[in-house]
PDB file of N, CA and C in Angstrom:
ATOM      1  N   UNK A   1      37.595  77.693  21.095  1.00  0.00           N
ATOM      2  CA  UNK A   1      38.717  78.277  21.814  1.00  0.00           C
ATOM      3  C   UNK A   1      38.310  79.654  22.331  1.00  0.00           C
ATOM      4  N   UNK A   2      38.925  79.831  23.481  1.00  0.00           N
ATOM      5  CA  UNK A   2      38.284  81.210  24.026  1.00  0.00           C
ATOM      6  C   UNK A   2      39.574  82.382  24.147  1.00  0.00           C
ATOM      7  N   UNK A   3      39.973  82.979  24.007  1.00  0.00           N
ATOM      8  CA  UNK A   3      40.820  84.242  24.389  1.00  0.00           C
ATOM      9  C   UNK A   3      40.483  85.044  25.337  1.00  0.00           C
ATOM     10  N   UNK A   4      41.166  85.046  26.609  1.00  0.00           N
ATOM     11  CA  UNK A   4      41.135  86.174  27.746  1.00  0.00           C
ATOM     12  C   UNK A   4      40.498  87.534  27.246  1.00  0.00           C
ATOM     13  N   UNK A   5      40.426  88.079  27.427  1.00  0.00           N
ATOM     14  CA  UNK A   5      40.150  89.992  27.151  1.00  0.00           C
ATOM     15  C   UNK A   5      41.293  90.315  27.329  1.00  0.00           C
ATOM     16  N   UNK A   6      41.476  91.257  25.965  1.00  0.00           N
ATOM     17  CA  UNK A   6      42.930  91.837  25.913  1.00  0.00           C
ATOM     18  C   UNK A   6      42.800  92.407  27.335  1.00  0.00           C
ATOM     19  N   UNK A   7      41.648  93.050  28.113  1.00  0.00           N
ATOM     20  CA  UNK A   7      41.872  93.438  29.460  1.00  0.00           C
ATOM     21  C   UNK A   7      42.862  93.030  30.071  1.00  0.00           C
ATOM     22  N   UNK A   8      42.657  91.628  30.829  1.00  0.00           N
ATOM     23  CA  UNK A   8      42.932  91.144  31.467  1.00  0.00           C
ATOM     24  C   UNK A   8      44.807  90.937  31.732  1.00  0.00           C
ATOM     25  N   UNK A   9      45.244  90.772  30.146  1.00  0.00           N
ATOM     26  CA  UNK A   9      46.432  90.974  29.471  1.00  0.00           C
ATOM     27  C   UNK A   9      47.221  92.676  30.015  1.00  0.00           C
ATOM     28  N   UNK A  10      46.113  93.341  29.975  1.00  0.00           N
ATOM     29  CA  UNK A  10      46.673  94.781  30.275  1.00  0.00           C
ATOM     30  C   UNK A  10      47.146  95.157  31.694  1.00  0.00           C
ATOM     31  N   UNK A  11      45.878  94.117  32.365  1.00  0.00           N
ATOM     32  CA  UNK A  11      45.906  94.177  33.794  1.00  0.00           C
ATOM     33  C   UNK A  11      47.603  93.495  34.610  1.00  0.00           C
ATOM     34  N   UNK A  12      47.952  92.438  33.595  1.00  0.00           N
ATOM     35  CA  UNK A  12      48.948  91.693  33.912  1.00  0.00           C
ATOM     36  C   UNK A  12      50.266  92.603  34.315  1.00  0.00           C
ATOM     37  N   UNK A  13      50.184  93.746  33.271  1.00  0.00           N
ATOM     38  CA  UNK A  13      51.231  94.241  33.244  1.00  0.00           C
ATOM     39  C   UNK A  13      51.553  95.158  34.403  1.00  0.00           C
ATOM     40  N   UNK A  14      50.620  95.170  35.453  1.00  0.00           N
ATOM     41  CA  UNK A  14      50.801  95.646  37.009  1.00  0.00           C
ATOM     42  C   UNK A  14      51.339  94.863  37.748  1.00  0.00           C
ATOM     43  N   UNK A  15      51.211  93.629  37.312  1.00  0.00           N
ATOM     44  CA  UNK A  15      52.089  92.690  38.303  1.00  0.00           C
ATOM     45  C   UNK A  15      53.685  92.515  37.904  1.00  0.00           C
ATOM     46  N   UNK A  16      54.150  92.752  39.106  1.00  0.00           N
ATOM     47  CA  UNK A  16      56.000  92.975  38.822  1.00  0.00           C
ATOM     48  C   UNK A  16      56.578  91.317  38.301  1.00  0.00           C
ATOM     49  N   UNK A  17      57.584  91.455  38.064  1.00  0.00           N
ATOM     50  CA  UNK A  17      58.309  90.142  37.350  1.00  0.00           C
ATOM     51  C   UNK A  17      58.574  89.401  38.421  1.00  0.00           C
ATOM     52  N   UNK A  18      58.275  88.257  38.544  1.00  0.00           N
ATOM     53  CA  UNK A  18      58.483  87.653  39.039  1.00  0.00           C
ATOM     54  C   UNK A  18      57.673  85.808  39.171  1.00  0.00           C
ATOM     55  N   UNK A  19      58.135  85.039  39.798  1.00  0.00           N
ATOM     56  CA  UNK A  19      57.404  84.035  39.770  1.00  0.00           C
ATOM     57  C   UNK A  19      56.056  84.048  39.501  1.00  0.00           C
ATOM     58  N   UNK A  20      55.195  84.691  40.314  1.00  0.00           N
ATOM     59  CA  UNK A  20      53.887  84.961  39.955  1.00  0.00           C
ATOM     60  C   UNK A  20      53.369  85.132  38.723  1.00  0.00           C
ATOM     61  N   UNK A  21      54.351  86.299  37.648  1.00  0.00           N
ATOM     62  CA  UNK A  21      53.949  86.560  37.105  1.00  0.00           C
ATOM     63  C   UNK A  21      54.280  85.643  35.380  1.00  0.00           C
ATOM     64  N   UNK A  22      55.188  84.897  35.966  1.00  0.00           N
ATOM     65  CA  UNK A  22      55.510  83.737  35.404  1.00  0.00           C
ATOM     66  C   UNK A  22      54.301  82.574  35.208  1.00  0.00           C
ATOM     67  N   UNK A  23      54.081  82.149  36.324  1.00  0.00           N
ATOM     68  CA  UNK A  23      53.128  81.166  36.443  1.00  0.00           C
ATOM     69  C   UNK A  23      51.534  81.855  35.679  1.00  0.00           C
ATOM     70  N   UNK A  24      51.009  83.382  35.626  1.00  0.00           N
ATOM     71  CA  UNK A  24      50.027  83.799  34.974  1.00  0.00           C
ATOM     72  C   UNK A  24      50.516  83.817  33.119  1.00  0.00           C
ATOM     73  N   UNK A  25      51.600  83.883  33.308  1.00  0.00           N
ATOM     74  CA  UNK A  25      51.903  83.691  31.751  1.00  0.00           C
ATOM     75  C   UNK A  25      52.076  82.614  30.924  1.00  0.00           C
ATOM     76  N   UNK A  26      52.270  81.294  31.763  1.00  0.00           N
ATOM     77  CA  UNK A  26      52.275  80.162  31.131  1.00  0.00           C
ATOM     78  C   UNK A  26      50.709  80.003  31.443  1.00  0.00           C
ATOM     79  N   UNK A  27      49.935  80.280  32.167  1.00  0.00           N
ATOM     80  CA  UNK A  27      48.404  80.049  32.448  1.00  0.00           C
ATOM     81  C   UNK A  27      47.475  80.284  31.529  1.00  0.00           C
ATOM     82  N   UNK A  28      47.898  81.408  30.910  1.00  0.00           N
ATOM     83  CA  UNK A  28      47.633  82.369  30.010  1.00  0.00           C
ATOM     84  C   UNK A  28      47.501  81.693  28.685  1.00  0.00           C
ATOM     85  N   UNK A  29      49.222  81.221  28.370  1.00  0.00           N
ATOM     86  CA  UNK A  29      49.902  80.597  27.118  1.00  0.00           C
ATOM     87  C   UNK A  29      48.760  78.833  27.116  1.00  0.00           C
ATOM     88  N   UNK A  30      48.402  78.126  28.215  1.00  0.00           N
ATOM     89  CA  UNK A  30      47.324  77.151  27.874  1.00  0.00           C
ATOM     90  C   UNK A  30      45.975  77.692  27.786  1.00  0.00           C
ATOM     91  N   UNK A  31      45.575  78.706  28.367  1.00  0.00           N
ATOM     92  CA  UNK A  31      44.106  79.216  27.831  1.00  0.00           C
ATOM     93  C   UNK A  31      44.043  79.589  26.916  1.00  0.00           C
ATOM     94  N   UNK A  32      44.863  80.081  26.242  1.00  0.00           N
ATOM     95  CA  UNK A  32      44.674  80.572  24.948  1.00  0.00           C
ATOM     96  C   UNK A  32      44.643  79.293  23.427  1.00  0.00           C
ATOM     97  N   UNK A  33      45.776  78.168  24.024  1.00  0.00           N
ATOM     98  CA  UNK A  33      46.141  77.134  23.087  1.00  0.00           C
ATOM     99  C   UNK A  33      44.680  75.920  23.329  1.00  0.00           C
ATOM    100  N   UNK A  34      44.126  75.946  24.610  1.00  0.00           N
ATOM    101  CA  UNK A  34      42.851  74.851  25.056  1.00  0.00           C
ATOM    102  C   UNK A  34      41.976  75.082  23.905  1.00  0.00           C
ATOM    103  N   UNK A  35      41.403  73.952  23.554  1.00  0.00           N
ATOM    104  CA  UNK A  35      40.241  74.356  22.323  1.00  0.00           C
ATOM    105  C   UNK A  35      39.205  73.906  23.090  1.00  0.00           C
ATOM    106  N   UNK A  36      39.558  73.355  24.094  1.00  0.00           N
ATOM    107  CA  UNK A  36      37.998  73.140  25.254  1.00  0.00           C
ATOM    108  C   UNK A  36      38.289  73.552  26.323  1.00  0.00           C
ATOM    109  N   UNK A  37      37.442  73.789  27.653  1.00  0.00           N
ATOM    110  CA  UNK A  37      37.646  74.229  29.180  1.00  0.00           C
ATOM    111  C   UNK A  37      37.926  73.269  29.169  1.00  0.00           C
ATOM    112  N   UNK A  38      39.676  73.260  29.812  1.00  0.00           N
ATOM    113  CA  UNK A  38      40.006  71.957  30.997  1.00  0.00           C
ATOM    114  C   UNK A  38      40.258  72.748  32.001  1.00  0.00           C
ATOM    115  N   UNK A  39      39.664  72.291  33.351  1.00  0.00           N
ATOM    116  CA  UNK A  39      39.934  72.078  34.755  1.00  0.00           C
ATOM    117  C   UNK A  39      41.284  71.673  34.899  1.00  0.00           C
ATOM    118  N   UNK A  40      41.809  72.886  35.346  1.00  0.00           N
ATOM    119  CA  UNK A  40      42.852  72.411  35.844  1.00  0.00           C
ATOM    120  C   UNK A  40      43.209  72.449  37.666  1.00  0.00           C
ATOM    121  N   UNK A  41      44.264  71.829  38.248  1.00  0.00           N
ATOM    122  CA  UNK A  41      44.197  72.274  39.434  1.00  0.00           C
ATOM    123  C   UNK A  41      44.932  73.553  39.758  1.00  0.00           C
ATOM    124  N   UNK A  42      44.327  73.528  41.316  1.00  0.00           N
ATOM    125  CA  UNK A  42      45.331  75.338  42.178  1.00  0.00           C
ATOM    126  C   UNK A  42      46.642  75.098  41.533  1.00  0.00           C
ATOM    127  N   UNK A  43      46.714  76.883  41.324  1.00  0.00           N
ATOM    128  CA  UNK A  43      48.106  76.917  40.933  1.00  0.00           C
ATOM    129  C   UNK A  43      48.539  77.900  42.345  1.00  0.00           C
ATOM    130  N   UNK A  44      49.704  77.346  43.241  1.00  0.00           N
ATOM    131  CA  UNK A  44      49.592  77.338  44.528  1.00  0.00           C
ATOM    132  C   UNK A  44      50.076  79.101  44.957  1.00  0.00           C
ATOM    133  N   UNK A  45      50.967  79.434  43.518  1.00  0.00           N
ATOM    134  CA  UNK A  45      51.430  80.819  43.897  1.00  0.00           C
ATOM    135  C   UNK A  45      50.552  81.492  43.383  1.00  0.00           C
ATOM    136  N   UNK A  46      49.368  81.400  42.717  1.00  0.00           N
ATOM    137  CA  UNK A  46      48.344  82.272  41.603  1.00  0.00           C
ATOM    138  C   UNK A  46      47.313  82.452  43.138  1.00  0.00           C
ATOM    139  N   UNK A  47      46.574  81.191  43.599  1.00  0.00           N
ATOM    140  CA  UNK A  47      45.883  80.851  44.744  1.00  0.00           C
ATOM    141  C   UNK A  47      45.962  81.762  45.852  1.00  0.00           C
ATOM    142  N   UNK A  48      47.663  81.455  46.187  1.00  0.00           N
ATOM    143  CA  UNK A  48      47.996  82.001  47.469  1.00  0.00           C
ATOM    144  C   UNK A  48      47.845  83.983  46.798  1.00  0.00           C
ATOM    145  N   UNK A  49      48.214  84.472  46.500  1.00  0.00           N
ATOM    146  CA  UNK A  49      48.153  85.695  45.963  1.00  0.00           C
ATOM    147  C   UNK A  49      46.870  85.867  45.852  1.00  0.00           C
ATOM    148  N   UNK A  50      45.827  85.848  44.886  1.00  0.00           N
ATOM    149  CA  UNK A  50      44.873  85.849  45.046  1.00  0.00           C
ATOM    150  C   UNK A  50      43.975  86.135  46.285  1.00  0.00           C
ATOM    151  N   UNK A  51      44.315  85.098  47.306  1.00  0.00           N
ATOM    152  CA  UNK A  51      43.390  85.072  48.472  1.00  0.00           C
ATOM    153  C   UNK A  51      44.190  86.664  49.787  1.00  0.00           C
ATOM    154  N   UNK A  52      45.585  86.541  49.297  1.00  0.00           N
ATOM    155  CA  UNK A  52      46.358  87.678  49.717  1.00  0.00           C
ATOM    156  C   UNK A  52      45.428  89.001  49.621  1.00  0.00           C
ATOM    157  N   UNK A  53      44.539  89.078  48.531  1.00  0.00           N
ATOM    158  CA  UNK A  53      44.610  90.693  47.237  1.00  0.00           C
ATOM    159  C   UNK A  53      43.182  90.409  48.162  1.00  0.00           C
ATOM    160  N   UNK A  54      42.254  89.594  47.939  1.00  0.00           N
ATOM    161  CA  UNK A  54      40.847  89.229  48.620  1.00  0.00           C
ATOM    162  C   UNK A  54      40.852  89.717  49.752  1.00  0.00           C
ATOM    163  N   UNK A  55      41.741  89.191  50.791  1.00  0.00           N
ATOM    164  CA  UNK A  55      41.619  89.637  52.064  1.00  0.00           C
ATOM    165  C   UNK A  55      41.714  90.812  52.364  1.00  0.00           C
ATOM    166  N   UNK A  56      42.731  91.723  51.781  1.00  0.00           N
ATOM    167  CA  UNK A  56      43.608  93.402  51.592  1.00  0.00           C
ATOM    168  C   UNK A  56      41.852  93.748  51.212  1.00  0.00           C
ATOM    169  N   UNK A  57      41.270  93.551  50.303  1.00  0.00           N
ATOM    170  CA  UNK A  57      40.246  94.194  49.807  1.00  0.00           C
ATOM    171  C   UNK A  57      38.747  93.999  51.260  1.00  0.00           C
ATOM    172  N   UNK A  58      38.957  92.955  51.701  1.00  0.00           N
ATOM    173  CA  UNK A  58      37.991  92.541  52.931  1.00  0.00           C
ATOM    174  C   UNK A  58      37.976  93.679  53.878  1.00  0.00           C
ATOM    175  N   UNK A  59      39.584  93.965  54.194  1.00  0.00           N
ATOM    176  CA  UNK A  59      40.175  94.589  55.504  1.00  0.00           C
ATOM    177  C   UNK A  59      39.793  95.941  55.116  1.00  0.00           C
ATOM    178  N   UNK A  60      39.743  96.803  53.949  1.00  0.00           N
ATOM    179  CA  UNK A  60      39.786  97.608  53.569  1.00  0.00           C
ATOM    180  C   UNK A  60      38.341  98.122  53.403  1.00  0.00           C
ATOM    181  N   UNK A  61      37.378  97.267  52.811  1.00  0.00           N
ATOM    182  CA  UNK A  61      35.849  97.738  52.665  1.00  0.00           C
ATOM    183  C   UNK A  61      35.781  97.951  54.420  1.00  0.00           C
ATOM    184  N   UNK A  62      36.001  97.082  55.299  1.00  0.00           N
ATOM    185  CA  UNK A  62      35.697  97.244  56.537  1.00  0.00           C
ATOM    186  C   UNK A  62      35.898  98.558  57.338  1.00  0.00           C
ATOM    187  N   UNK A  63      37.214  99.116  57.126  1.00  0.00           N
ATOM    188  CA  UNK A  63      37.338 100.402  56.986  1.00  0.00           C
ATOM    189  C   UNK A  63      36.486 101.413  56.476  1.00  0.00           C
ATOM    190  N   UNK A  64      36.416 101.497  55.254  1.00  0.00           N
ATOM    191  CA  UNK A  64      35.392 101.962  54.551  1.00  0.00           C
ATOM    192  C   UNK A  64      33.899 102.242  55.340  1.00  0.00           C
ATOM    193  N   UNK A  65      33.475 100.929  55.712  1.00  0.00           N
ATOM    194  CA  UNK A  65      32.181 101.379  56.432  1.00  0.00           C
ATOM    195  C   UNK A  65      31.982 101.665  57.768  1.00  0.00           C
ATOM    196  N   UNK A  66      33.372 101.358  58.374  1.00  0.00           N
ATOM    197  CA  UNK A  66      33.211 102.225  59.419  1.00  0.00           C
ATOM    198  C   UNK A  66      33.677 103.576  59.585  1.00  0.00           C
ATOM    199  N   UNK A  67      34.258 104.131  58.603  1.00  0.00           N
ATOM    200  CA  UNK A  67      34.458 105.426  57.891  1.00  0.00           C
ATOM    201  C   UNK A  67      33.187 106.318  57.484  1.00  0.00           C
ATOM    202  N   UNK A  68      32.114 105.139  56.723  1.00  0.00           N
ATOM    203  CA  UNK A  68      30.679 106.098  56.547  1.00  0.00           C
ATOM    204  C   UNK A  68      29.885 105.964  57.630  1.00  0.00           C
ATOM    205  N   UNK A  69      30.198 104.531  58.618  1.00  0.00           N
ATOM    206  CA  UNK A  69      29.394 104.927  60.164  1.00  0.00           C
ATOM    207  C   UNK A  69      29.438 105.937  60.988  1.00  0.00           C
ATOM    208  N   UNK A  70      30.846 106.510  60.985  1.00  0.00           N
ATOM    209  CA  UNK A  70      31.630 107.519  61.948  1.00  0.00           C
ATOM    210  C   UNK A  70      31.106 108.653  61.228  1.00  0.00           C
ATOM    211  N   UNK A  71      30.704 108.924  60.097  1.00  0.00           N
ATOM    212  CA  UNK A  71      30.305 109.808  59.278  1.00  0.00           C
ATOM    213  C   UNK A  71      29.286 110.396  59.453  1.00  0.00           C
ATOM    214  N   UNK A  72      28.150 109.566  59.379  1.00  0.00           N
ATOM    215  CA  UNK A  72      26.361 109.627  60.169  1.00  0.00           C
ATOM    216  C   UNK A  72      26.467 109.790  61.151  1.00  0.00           C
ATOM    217  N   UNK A  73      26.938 109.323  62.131  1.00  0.00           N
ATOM    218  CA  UNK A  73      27.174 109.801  63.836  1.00  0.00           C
ATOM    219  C   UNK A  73      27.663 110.782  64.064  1.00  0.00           C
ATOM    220  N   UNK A  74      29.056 111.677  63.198  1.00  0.00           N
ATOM    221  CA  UNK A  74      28.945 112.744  63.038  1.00  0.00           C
ATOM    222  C   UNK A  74      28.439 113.894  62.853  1.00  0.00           C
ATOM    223  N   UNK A  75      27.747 113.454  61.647  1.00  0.00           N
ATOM    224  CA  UNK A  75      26.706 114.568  61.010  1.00  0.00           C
ATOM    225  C   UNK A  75      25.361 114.623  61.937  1.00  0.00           C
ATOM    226  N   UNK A  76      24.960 113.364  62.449  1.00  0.00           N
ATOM    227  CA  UNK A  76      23.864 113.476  63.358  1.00  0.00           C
ATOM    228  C   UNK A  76      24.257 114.588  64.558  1.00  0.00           C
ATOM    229  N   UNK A  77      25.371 114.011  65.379  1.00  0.00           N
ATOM    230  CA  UNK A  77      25.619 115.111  66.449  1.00  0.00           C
ATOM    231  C   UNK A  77      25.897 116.939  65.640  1.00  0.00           C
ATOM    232  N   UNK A  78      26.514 116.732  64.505  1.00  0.00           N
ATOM    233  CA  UNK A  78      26.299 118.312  64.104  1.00  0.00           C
ATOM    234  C   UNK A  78      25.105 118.861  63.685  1.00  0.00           C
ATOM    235  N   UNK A  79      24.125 118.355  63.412  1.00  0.00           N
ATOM    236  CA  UNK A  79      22.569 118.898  63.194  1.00  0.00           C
ATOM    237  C   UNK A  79      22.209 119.166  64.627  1.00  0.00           C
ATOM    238  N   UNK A  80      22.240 117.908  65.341  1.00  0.00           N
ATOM    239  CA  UNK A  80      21.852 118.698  66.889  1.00  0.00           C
ATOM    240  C   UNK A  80      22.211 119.663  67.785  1.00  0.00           C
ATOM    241  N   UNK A  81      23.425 119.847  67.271  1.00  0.00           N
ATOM    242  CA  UNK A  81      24.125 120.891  67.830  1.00  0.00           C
ATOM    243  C   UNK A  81      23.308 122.359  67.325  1.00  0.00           C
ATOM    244  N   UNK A  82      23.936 122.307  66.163  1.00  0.00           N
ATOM    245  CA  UNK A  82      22.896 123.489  65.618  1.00  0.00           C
ATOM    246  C   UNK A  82      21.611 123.848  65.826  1.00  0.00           C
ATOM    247  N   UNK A  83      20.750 122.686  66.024  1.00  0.00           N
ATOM    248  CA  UNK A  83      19.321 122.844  66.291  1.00  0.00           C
ATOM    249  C   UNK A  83      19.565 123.325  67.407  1.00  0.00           C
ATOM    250  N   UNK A  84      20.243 122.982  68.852  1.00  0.00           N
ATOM    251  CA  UNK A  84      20.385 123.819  69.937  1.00  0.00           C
ATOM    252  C   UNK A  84      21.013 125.101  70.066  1.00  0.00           C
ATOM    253  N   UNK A  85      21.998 125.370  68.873  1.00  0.00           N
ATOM    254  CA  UNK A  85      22.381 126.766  68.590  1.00  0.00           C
ATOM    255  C   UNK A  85      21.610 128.046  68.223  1.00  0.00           C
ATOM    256  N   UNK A  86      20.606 126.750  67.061  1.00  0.00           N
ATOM    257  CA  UNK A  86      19.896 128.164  65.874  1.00  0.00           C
ATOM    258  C   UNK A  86      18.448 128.086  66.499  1.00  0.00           C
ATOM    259  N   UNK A  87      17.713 127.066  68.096  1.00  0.00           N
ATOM    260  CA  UNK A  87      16.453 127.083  67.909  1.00  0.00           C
ATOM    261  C   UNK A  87      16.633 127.440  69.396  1.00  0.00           C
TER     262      UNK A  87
END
């Protein structure tokens, strides 16, 4: 039998009440009772959420690096500047 990480348990408690957080708690309540891995299938509101939080995180690194692109192109044009200031 395997037990989650109390982590994971801790993590739960960010998610607001609701269906979702319903369906991770009965999910929860058979991983913990399974004395073997069963496969189970999508759980359609765990799934759909999930791929929700994935994408938010996709959209967001993307940002991110074009945040440190704009950054280098920055800093490049301010060295040259200076080099034409200070040389």
């Amino acid at each position: 039998m395997t037990v989650p990480p109390m982590e994971f348990e801790n993590l739960c408690l960010l998610i607001p009440e609701g269906n979702l957080k319903d369906e991770i708690r009965d999910l929860l309540k058979r991983k913990k009772s399974s004395k073997e891995f069963n496969l189970e299938s999508k759980i359609k509101i765990i799934n759909e959420y999930m791929e929700k939080e994935i994408d938010h995180a996709e959209d967001y690194l993307k940002t991110l690096n074009r945040l440190q692109t704009d950054e280098i192109i920055y800093d490049k044009i301010f060295r040259e500047v200076l080099k034409e200031v200070w040389w």
